[in-house]
Structures are given as structure tokens and as C-alpha cells.
C-alpha atoms as a PDB file:
ATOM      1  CA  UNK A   1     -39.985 -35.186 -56.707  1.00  0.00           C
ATOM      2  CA  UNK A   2     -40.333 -36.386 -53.216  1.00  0.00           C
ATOM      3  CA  UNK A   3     -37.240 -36.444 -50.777  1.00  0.00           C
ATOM      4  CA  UNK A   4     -36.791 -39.491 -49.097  1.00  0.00           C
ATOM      5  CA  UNK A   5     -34.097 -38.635 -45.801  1.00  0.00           C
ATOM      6  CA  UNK A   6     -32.215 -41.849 -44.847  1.00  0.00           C
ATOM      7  CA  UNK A   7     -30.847 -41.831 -41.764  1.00  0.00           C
ATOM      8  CA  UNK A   8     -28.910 -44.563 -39.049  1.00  0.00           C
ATOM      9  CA  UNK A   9     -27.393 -44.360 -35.518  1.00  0.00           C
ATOM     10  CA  UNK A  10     -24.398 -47.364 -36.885  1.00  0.00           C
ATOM     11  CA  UNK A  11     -22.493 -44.640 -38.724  1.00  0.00           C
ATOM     12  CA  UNK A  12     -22.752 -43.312 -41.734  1.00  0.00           C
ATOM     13  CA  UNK A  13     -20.212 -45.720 -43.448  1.00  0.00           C
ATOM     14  CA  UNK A  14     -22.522 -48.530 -41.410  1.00  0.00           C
ATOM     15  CA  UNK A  15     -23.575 -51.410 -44.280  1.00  0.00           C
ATOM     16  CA  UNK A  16     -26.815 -51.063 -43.017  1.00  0.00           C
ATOM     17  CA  UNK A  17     -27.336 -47.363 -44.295  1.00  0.00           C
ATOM     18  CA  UNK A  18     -25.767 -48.808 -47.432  1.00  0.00           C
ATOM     19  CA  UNK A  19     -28.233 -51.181 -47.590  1.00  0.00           C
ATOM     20  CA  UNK A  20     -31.391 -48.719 -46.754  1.00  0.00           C
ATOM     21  CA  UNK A  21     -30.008 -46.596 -49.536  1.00  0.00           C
ATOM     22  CA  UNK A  22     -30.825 -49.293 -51.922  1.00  0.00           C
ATOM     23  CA  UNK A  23     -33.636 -50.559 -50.450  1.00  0.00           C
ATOM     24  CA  UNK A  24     -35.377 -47.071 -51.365  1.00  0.00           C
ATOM     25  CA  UNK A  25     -33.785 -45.819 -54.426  1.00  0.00           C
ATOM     26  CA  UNK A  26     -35.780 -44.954 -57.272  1.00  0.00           C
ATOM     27  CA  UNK A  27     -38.743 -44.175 -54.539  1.00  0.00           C
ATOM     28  CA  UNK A  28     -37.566 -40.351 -54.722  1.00  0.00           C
ATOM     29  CA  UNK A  29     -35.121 -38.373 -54.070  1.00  0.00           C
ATOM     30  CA  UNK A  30     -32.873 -40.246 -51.895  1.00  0.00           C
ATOM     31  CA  UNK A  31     -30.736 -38.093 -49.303  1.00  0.00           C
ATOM     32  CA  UNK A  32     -28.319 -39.913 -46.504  1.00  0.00           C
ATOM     33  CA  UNK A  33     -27.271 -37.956 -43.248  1.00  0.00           C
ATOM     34  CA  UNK A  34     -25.431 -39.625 -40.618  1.00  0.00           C
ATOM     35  CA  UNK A  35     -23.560 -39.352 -37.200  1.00  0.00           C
ATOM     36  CA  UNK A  36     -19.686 -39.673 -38.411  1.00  0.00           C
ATOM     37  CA  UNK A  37     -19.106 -42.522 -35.874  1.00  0.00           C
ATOM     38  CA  UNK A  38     -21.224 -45.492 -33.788  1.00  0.00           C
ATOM     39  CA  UNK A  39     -24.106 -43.794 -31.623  1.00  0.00           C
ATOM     40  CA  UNK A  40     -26.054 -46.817 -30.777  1.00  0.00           C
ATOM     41  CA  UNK A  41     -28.335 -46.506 -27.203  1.00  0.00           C
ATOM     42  CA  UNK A  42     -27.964 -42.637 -27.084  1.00  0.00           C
ATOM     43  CA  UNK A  43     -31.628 -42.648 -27.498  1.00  0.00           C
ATOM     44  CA  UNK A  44     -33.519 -38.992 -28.665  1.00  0.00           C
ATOM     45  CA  UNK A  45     -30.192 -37.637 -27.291  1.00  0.00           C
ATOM     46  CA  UNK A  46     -29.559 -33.919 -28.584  1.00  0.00           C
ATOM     47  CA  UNK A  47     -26.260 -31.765 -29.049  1.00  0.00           C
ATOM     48  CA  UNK A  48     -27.118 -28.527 -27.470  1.00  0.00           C
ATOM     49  CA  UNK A  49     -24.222 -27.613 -25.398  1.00  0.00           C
ATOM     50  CA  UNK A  50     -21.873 -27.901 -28.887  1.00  0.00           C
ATOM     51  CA  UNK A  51     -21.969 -27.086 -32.771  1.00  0.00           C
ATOM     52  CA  UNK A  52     -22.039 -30.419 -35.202  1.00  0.00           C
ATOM     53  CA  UNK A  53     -20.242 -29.771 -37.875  1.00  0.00           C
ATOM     54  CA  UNK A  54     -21.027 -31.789 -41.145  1.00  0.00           C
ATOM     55  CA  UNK A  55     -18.799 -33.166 -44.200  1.00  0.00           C
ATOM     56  CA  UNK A  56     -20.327 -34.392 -47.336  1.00  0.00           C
ATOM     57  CA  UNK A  57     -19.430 -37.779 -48.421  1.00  0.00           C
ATOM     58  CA  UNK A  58     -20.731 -40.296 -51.222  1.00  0.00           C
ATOM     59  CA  UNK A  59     -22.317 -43.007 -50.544  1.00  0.00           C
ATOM     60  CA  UNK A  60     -24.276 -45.387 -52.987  1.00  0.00           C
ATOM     61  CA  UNK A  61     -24.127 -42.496 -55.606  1.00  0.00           C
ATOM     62  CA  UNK A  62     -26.374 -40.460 -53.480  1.00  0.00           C
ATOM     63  CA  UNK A  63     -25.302 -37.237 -51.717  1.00  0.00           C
ATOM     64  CA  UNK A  64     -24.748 -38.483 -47.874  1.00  0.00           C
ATOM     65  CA  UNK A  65     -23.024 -36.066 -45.169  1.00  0.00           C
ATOM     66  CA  UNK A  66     -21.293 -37.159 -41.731  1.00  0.00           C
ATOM     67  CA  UNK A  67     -22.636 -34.886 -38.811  1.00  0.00           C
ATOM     68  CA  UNK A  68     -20.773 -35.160 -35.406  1.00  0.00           C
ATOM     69  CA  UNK A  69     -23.502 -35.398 -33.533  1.00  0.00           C
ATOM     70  CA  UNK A  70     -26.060 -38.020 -32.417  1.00  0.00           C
ATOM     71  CA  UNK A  71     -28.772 -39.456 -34.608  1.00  0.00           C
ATOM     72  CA  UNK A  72     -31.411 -36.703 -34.033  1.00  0.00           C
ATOM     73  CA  UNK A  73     -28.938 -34.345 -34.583  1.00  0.00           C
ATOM     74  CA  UNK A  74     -28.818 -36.171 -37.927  1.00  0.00           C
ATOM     75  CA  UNK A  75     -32.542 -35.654 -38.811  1.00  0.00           C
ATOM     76  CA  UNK A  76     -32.496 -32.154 -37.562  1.00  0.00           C
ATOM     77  CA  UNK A  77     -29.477 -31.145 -39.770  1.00  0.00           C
ATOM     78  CA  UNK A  78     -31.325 -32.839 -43.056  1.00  0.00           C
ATOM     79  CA  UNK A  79     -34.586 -31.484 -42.551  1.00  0.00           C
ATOM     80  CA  UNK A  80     -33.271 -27.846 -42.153  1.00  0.00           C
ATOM     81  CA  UNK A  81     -29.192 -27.721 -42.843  1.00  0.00           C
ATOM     82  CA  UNK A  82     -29.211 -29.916 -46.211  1.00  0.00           C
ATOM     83  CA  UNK A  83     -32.715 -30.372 -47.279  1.00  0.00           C
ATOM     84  CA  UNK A  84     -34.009 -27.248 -45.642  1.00  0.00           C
ATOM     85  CA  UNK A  85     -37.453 -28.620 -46.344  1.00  0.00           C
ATOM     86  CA  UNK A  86     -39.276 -31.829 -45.118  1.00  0.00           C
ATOM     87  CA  UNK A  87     -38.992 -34.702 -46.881  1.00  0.00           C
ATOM     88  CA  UNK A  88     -41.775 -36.891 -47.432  1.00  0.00           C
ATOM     89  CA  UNK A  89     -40.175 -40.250 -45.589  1.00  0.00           C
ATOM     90  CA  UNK A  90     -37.531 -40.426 -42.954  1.00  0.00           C
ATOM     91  CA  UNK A  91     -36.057 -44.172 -42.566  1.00  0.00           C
ATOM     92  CA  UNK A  92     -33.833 -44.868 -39.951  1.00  0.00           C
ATOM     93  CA  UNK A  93     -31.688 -48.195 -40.362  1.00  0.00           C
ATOM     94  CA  UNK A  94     -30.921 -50.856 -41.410  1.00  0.00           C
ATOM     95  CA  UNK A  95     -30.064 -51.407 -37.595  1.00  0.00           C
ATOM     96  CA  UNK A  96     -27.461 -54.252 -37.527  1.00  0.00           C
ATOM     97  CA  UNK A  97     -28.918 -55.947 -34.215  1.00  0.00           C
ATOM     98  CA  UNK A  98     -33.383 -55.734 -33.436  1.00  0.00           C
ATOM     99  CA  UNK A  99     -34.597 -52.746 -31.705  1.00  0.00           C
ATOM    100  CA  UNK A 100     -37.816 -53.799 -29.896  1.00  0.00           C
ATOM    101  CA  UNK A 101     -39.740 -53.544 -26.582  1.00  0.00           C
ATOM    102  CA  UNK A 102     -40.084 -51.197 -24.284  1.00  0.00           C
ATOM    103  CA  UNK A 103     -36.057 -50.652 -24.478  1.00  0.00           C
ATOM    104  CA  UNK A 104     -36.297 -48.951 -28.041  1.00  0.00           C
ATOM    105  CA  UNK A 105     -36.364 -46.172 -26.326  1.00  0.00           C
ATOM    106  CA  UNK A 106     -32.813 -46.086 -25.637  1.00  0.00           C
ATOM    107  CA  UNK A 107     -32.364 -47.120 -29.552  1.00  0.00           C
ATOM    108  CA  UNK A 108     -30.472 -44.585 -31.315  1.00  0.00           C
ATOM    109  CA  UNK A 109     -32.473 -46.243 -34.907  1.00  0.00           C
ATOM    110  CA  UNK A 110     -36.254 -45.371 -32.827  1.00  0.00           C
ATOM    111  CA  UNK A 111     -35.029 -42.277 -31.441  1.00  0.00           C
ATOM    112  CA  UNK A 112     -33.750 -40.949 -35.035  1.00  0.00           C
ATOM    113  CA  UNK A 113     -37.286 -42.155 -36.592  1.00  0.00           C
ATOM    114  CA  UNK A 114     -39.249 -40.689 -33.415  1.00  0.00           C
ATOM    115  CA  UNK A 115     -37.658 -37.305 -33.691  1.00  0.00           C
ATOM    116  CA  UNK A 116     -38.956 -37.083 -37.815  1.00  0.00           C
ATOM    117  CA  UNK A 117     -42.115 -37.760 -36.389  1.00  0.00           C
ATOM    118  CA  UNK A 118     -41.974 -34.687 -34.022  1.00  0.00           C
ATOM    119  CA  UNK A 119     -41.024 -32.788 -36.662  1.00  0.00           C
ATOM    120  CA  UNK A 120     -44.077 -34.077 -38.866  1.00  0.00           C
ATOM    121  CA  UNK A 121     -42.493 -36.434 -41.262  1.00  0.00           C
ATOM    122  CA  UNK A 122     -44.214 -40.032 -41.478  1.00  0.00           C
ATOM    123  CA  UNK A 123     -41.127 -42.498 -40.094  1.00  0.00           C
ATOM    124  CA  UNK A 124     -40.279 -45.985 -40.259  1.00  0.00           C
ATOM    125  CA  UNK A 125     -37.335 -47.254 -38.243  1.00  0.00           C
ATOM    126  CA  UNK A 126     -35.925 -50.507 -39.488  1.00  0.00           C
ATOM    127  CA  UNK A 127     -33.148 -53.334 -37.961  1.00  0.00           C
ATOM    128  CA  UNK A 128     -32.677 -56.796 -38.612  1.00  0.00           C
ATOM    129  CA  UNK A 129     -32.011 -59.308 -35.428  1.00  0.00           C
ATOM    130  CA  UNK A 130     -28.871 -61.364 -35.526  1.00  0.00           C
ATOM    131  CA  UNK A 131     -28.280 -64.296 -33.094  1.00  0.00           C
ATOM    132  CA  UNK A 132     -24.793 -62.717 -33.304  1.00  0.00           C
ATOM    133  CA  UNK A 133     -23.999 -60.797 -30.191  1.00  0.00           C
ATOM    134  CA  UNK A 134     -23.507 -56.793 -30.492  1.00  0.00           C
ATOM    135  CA  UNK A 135     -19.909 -56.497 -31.133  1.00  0.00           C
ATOM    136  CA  UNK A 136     -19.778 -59.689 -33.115  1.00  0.00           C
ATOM    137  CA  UNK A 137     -22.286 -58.320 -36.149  1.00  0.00           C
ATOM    138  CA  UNK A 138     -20.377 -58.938 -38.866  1.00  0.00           C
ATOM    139  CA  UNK A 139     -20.996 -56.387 -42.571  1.00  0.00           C
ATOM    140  CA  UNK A 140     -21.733 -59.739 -44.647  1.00  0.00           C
ATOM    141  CA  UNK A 141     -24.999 -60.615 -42.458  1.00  0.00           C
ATOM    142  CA  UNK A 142     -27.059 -61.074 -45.353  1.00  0.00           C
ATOM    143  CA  UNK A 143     -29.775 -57.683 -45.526  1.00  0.00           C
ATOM    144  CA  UNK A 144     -31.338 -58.581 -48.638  1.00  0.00           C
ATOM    145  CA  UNK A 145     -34.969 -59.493 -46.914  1.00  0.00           C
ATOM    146  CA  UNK A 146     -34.880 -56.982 -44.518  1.00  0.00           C
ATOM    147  CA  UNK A 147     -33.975 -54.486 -47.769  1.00  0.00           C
ATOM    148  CA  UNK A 148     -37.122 -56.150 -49.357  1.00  0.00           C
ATOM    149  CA  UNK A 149     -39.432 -55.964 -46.814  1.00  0.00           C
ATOM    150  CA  UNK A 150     -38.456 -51.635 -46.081  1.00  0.00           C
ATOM    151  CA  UNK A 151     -38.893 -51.109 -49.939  1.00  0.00           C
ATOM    152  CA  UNK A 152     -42.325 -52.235 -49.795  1.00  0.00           C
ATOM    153  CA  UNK A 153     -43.010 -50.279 -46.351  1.00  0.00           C
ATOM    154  CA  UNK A 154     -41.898 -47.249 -48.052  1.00  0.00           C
ATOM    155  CA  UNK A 155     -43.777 -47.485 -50.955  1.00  0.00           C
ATOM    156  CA  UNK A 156     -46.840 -48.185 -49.002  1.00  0.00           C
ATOM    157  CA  UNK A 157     -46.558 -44.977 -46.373  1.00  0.00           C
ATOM    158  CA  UNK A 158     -45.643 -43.002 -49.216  1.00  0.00           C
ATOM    159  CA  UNK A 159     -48.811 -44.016 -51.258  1.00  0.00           C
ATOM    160  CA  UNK A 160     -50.820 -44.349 -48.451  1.00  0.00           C
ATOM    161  CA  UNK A 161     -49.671 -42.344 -45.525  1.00  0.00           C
ATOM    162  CA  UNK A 162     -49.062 -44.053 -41.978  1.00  0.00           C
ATOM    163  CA  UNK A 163     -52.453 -44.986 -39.951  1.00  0.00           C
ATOM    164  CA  UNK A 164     -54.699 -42.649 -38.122  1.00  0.00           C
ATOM    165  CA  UNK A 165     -52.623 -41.862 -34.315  1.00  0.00           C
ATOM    166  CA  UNK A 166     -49.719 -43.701 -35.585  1.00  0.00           C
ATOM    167  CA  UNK A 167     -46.628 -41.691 -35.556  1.00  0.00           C
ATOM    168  CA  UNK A 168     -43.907 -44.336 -36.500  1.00  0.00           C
ATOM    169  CA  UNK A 169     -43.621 -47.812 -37.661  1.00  0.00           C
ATOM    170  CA  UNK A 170     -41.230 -49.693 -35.524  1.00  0.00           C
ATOM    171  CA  UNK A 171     -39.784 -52.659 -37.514  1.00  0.00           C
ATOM    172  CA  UNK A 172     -37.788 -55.747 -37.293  1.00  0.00           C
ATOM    173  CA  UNK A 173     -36.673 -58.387 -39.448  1.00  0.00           C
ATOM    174  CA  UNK A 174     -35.483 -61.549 -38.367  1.00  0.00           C
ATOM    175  CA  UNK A 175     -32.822 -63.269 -39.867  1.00  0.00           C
ATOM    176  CA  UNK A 176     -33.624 -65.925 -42.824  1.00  0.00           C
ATOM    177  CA  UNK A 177     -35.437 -67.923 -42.910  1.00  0.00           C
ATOM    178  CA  UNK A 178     -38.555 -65.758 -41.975  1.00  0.00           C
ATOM    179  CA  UNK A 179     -41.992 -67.460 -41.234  1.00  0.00           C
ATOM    180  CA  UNK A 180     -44.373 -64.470 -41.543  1.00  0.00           C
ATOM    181  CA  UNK A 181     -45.597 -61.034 -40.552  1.00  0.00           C
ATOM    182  CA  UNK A 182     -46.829 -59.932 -36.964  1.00  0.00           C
ATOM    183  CA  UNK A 183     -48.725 -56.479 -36.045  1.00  0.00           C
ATOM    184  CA  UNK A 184     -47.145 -56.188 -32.439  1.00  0.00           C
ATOM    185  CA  UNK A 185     -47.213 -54.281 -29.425  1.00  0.00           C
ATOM    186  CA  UNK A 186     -43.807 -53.886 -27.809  1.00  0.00           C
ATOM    187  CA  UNK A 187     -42.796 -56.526 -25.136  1.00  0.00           C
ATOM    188  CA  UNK A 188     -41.560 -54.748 -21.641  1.00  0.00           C
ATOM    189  CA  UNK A 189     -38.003 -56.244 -22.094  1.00  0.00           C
ATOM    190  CA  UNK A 190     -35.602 -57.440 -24.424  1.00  0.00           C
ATOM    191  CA  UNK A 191     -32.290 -58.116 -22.356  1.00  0.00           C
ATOM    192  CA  UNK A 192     -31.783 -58.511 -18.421  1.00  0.00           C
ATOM    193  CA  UNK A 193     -29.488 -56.140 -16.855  1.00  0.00           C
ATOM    194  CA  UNK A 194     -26.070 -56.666 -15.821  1.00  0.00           C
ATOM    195  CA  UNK A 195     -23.760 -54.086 -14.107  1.00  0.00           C
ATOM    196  CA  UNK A 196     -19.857 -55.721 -14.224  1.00  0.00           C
ATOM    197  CA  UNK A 197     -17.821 -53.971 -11.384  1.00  0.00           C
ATOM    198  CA  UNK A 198     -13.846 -53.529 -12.563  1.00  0.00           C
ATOM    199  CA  UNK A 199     -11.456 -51.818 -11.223  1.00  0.00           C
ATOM    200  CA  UNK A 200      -8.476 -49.619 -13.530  1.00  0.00           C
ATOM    201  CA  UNK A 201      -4.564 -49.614 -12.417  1.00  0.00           C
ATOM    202  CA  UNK A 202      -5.383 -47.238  -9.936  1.00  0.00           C
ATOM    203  CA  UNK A 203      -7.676 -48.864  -8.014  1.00  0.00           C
ATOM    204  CA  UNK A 204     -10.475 -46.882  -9.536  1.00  0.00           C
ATOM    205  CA  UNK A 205     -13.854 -49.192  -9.756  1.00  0.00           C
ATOM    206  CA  UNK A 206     -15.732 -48.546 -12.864  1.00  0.00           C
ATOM    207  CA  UNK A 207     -18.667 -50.501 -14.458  1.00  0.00           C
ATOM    208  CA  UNK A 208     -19.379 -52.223 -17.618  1.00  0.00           C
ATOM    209  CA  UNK A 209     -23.386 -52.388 -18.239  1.00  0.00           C
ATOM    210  CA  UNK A 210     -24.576 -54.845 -20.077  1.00  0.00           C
ATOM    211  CA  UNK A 211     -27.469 -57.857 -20.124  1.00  0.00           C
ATOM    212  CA  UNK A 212     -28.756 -61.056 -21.660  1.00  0.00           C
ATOM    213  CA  UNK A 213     -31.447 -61.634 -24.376  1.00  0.00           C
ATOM    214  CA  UNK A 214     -35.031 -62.085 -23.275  1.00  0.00           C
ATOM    215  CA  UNK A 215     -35.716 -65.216 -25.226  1.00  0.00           C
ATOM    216  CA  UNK A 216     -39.736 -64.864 -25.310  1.00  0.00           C
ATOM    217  CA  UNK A 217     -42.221 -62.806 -24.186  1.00  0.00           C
ATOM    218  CA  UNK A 218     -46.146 -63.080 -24.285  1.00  0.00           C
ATOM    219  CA  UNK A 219     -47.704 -63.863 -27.993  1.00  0.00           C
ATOM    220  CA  UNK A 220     -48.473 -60.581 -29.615  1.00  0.00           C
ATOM    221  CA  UNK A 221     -45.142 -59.109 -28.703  1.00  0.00           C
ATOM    222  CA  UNK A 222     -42.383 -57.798 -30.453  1.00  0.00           C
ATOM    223  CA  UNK A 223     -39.935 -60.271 -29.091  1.00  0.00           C
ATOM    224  CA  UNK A 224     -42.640 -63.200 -29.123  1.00  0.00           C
ATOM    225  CA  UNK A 225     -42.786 -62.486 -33.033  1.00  0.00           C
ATOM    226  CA  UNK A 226     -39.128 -61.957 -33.806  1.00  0.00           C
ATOM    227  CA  UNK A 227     -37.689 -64.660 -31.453  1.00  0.00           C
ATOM    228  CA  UNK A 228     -39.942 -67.475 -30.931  1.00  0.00           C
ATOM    229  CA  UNK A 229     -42.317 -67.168 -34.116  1.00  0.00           C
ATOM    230  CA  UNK A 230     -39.355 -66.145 -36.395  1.00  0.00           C
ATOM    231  CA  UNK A 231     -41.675 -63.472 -37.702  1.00  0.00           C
ATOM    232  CA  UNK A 232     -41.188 -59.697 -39.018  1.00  0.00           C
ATOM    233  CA  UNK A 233     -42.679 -57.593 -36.442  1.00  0.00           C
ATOM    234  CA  UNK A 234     -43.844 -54.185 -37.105  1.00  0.00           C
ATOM    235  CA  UNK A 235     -45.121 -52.708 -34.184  1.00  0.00           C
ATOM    236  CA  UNK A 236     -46.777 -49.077 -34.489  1.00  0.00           C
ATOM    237  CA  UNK A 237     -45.435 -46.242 -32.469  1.00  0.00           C
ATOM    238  CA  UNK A 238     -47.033 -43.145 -31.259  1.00  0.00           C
ATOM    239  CA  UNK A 239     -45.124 -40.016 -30.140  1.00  0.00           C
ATOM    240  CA  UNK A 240     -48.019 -39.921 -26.890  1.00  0.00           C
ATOM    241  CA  UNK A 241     -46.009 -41.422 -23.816  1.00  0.00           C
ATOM    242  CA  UNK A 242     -49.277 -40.813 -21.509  1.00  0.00           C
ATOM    243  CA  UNK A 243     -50.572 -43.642 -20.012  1.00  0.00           C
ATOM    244  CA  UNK A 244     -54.341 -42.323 -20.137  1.00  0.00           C
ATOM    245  CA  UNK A 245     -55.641 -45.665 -18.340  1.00  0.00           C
ATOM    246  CA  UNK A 246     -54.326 -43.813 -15.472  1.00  0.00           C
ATOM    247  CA  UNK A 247     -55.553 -40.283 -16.205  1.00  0.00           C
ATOM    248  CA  UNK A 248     -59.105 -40.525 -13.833  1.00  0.00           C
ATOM    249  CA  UNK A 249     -57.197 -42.577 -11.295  1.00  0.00           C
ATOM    250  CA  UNK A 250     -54.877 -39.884 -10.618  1.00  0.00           C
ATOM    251  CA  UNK A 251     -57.870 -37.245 -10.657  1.00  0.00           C
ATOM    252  CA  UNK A 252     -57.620 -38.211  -6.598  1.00  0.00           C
ATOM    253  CA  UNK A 253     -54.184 -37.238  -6.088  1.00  0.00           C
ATOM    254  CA  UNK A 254     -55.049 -34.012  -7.989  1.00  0.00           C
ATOM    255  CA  UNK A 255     -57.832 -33.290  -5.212  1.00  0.00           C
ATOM    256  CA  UNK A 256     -55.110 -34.098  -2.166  1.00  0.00           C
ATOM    257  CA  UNK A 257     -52.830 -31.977  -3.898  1.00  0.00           C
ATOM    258  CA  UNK A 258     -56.134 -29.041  -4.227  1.00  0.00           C
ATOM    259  CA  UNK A 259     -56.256 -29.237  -0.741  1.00  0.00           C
ATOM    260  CA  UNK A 260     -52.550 -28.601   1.106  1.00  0.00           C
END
């Protein structure tokens, strides 16, 4: 039977994992492993400086464990601690909140899904935008597209496989009602940055970071399709960060450096 690995970076008592469950029961054998508590933005962040220890919980009548650790501590500890094979599919979600442009890369959901691709397991990373801000996501935002549209993603990479050089499949789901599907490439940004200087009783300053949504972005985007078209996006991701448009142009500086 093939093992299906569900994973999140919302918790592992998140709705959204809840909701992924279902999405791909009956697709294999489903296995959850999450971090214990909320570790969204930490990125491809690893624990190797402590242990992560791991309790088994149940969840959706599927065996699900809490690892204190970050999300790709999560994938590493069900590949080899609980699985101790690969499974077939990772999925990473449902996100509560989108997870697109250039920023993913801070994305706890992307970094989880990323990380199965590293370790050779075809990945699909899943979140549905809300106009609700970050801490305002409420559990009844209604996932039962979004649970829809990664059921039939899963199926298809698991009958199918994921594309020649494509490592992950980045996607998100706006909320209802949806106008259509987009194949995108990821915007540069998805929020402006804000840095909010405080200080604590002592005098202490300290800084809260935060930003506004980019409202749109140029067609073909990830943010064009999800907030302007009201449009899925899936947006393929490879694990290659180099920019090889630059490769010959920095033969030159190679030659300098030859030289000193």
C-alpha cells in the first residue's frame, strides 16, 4: 500500500491538518506528523543543537505524532523515526493563510514540502488565502474546496508523478467563490515590511516585524492569480536556487578572481 506522510507547520491539532487528513484518505496509507505547537515562518529551519522528542496522538482515526521540533524536523522524523521508509507523497497543509511569492521561503508549509523533496519524495504544499488577517483565522473558514482541489492533486502525482525538473507543487486556494486555475510563477512579494519599535518596562526597545498585503502583482503571478483573478494558483517549485541566467556573466569575475 502506498504511505501518504501528511504534514503542517499550524500544529498538529491545526484544522487544517485535519482537513488534509481527509482530503487524502483512502489514497493510501495515511500517516500525520506534526510540530506539537505553531511554527509558522521558521522556514527549512532544523533542530540540530537539541533532541525532538515525539508523542503519538490520534487524529482523524489515523496514527498522527507531535514532534517538538520545526516542520522539517517533522518530515525527517516520519520518513525515518515512524515510517522508516519513504512514503510515496508528502503534503504539507492545509496552511490557514496563502503561502506564495518569493516569501514562501520563509513558509514553514514550503519549507516542510521542500525538505520531502530533498529527501526524494514528490511534494505538494497546500494553504488556502483568507482576507482574514494572521491572528484573526478563525477554525470554521470553510476548507472544503481547498480539500477538493489537494485530493485531486494527490491522486494525479501519485498516478502520474510530478513533471520533469519539478521538485514541488506550490499551491493556493483562494477563498470561495473561486474563478479558475492558474499555472504561476511566484510574484517577488506578498506583504511590505514593517519593523514597530516598542519599548518594555525597562526601557528596553524591542521590535515587532510585521507588513501589509501586496494587493497585485504582474499577470502570471502567484499573487496576480490568487488576489486579483480569484484563481487557484499552483506554481511549480524546484529545489535549484541558481540563477543560471547569471552563470556566463559571472565567468568574468571568475577570471579577476584567477588573477590576484
Amino acid at each position: 500500500m502506498r504511505d501518504v506522510l501528511v504534514v503542517n507547520d499550524d500544529g498538529i491539532f491545526a484544522p487544517g491538518l485535519r482537513a488534509a487528513i481527509r482530503a487524502v484518505q483512502g489514497l493510501g496509507r495515511v500517516t500525520a506528523v506534526a510540530p506539537a505547537t505553531q511554527k509558522s515562518g521558521v522556514g527549512r529551519s532544523i533542530s540540530l543543537l537539541s533532541p525532538v522528542s515525539i508523542a503519538e496522538v490520534k487524529i482523524e482515526g489515523v496514527k498522527a505524532y507531535a514532534v517538538d521540533g520545526t516542520p522539517v524536523d517533522a518530515v525527517l522524523v516520519g520518513i525515518y523515526g515512524v515510517l522508516k521508509r519513504k512514503p510515496e507523497l508528502i503534503v504539507s497543509g492545509i496552511n490557514l493563510g496563502e503561502n506564495m511569492s518569493c516569501e514562501a521561503t520563509t513558509s514553514g508549509t514550503v519549507g516542510a514540502a521542500m525538505e520531502g523533496a530533498s529527501q526524494g519524495v514528490a511534494s505538494i504544499a497546500v494553504s488556502l488565502h483568507s482576507e482574514s488577517r494572521f491572528n484573526e483565522v478563525q477554525p470554521e473558514v470553510k476548507m472544503n474546496h481547498c480539500m477538493e482541489v489537494l485530493r485531486r492533486c494527490a491522486e494525479y502525482v501519485l498516478e502520474r508523478g510530478l513533471p520533469e525538473g519539478v521538485d514541488v507543487l506550490n499551491i493556493n486556494v483562494p477563498e470561495e467563490p473561486v474563478r479558475g486555475v492558474r499555472v504561476t510563477r511566484l510574484a517577488r512579494r506578498m506583504y511590505t515590511t514593517h519593523l514597530r519599535e516598542r519599548r518594555d518596562p525597562r526601557g528596553r526597545r524591542y521590535f515587532w516585524i510585521d507588513g501589509e498585503p501586496v494587493r497585485d502583482a504582474e499577470p502570471g503571478t502567484d499573487v496576480h492569480a490568487v488576489r486579483v483573478e480569484r484563481c487557484i494558483s499552483i506554481s511549480p517549485l524546484s529545489l535549484d536556487l541558481t540563477s543560471h541566467a547569471g552563470v556566463e556573466s559571472l565567468r568574468e569575475l571568475a577570471r579577476i578572481l584567477e588573477k590576484s
